[in-house]
C-alpha atoms as a PDB file:
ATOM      1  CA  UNK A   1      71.984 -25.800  -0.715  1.00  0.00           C
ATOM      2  CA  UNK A   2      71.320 -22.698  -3.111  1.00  0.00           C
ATOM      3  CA  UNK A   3      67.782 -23.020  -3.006  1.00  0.00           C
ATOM      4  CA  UNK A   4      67.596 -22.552   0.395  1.00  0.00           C
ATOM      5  CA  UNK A   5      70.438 -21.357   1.066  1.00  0.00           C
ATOM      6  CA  UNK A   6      70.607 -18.479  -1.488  1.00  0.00           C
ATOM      7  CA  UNK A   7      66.597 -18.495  -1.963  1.00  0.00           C
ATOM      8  CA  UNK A   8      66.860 -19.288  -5.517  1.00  0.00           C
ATOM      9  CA  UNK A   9      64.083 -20.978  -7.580  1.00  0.00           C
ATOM     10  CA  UNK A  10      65.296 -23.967  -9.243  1.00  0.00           C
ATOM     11  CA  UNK A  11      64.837 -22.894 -12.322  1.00  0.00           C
ATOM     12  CA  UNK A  12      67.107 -19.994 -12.105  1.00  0.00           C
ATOM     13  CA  UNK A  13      70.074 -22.539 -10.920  1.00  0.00           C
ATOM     14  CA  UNK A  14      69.365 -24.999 -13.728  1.00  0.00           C
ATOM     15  CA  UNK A  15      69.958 -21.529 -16.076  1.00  0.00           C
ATOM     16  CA  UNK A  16      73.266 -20.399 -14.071  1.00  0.00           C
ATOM     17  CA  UNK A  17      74.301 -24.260 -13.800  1.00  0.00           C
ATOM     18  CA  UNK A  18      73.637 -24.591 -17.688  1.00  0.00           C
ATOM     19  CA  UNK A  19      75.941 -21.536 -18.621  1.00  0.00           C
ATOM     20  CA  UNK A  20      78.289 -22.477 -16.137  1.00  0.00           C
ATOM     21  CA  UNK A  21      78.636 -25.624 -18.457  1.00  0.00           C
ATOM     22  CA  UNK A  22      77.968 -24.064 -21.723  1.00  0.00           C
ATOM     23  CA  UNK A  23      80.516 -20.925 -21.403  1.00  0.00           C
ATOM     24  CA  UNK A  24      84.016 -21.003 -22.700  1.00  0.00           C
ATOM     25  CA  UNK A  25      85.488 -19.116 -20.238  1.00  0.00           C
ATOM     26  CA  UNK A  26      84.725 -21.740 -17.994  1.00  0.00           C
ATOM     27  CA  UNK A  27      86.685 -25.321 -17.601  1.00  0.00           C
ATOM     28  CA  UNK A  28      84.902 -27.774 -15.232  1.00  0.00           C
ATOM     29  CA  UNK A  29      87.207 -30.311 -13.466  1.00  0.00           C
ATOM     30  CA  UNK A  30      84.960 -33.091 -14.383  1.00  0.00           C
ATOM     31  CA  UNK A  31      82.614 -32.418 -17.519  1.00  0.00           C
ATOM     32  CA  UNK A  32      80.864 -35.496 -17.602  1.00  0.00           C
ATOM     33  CA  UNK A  33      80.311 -35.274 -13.972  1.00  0.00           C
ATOM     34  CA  UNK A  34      78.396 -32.296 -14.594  1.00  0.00           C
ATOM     35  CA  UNK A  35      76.494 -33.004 -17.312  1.00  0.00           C
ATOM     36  CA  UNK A  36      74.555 -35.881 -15.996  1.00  0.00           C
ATOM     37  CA  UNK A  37      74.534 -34.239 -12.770  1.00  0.00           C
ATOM     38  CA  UNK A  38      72.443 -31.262 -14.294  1.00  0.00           C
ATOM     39  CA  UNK A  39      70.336 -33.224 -16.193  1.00  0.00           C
ATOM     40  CA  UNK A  40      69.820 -35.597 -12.986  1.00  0.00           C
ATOM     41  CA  UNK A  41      68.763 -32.421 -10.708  1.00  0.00           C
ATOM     42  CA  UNK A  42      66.357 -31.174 -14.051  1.00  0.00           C
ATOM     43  CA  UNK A  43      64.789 -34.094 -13.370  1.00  0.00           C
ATOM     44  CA  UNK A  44      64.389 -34.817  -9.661  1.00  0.00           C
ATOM     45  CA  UNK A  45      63.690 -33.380  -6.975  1.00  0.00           C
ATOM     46  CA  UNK A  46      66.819 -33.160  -5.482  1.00  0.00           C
ATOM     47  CA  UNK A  47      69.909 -30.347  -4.655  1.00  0.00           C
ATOM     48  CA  UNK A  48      72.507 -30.401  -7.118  1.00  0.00           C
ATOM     49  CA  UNK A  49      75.456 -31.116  -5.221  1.00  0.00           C
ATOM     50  CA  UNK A  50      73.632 -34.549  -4.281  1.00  0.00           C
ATOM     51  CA  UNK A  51      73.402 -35.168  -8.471  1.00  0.00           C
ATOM     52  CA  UNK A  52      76.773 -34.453  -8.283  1.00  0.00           C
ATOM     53  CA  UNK A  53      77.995 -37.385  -5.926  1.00  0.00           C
ATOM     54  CA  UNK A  54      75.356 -39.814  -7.281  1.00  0.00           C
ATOM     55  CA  UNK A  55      77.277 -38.867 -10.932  1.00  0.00           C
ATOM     56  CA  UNK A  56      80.361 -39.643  -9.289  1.00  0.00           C
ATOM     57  CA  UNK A  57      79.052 -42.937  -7.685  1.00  0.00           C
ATOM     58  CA  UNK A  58      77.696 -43.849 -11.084  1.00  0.00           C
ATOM     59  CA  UNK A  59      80.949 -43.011 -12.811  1.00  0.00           C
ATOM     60  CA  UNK A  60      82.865 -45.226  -9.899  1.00  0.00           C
ATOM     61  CA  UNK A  61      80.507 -48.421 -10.470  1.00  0.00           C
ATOM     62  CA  UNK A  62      79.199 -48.224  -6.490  1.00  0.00           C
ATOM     63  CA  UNK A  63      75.684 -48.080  -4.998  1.00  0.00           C
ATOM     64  CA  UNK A  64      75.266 -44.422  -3.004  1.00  0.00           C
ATOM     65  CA  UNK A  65      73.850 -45.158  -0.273  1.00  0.00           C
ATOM     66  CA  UNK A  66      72.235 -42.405   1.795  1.00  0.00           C
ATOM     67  CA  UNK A  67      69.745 -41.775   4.390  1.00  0.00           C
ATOM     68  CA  UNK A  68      67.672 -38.855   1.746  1.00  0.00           C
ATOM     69  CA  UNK A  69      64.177 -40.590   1.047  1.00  0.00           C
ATOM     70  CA  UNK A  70      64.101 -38.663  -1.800  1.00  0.00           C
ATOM     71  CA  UNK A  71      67.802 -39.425  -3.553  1.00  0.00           C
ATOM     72  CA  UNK A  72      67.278 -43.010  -2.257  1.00  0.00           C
ATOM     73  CA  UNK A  73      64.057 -43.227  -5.279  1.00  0.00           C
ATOM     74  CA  UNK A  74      67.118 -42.204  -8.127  1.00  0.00           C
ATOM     75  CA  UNK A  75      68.914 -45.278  -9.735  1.00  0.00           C
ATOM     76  CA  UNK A  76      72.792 -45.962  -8.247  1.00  0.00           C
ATOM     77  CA  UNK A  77      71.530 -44.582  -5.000  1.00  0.00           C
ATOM     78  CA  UNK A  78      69.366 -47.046  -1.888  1.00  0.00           C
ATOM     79  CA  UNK A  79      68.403 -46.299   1.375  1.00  0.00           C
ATOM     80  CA  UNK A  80      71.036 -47.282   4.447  1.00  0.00           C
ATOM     81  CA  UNK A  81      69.824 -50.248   5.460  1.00  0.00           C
ATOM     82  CA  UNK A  82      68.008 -50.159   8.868  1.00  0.00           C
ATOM     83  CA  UNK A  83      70.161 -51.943  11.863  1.00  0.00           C
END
């Protein structure tokens, strides 16, 4: 979503996502959440906000399941199954 939609590079999101987590001034509802999200979407090549609910899936003990070829490849997250 902010790569296209803002026409950012990725590498200037992983720097405003990292002092988003770094700063002080900021308190993130779920900190953990974040944190392997970020390092999950330095990794991959995948949008953030999909880290983010793979994190959460991880964190809740389920399988994500999702029709992105790409998050499908990440562990906790598998294809849909075709009907």
């Amino acid at each position: 979503m902010m790569e296209r939609g803002y026409q950012l590079d990725k590498s200037v999101i992983l720097k405003l996502l990292t002092h988003l987590q770094s700063n002080e001034h900021f308190v993130l509802q779920e900190a953990e959440i974040f944190h392997e999200a970020l390092q999950q979407y330095s990794l991959a090549n995948v949008g953030f906000a999909d880290c983010i609910i793979l994190a959460q899936a991880k964190q809740l003990g389920v399988t994500l399941y999702t029709f992105d070829k790409r998050l499908a490849k990440l562990e906790g997250a598998s294809s849909v199954p075709s009907l």
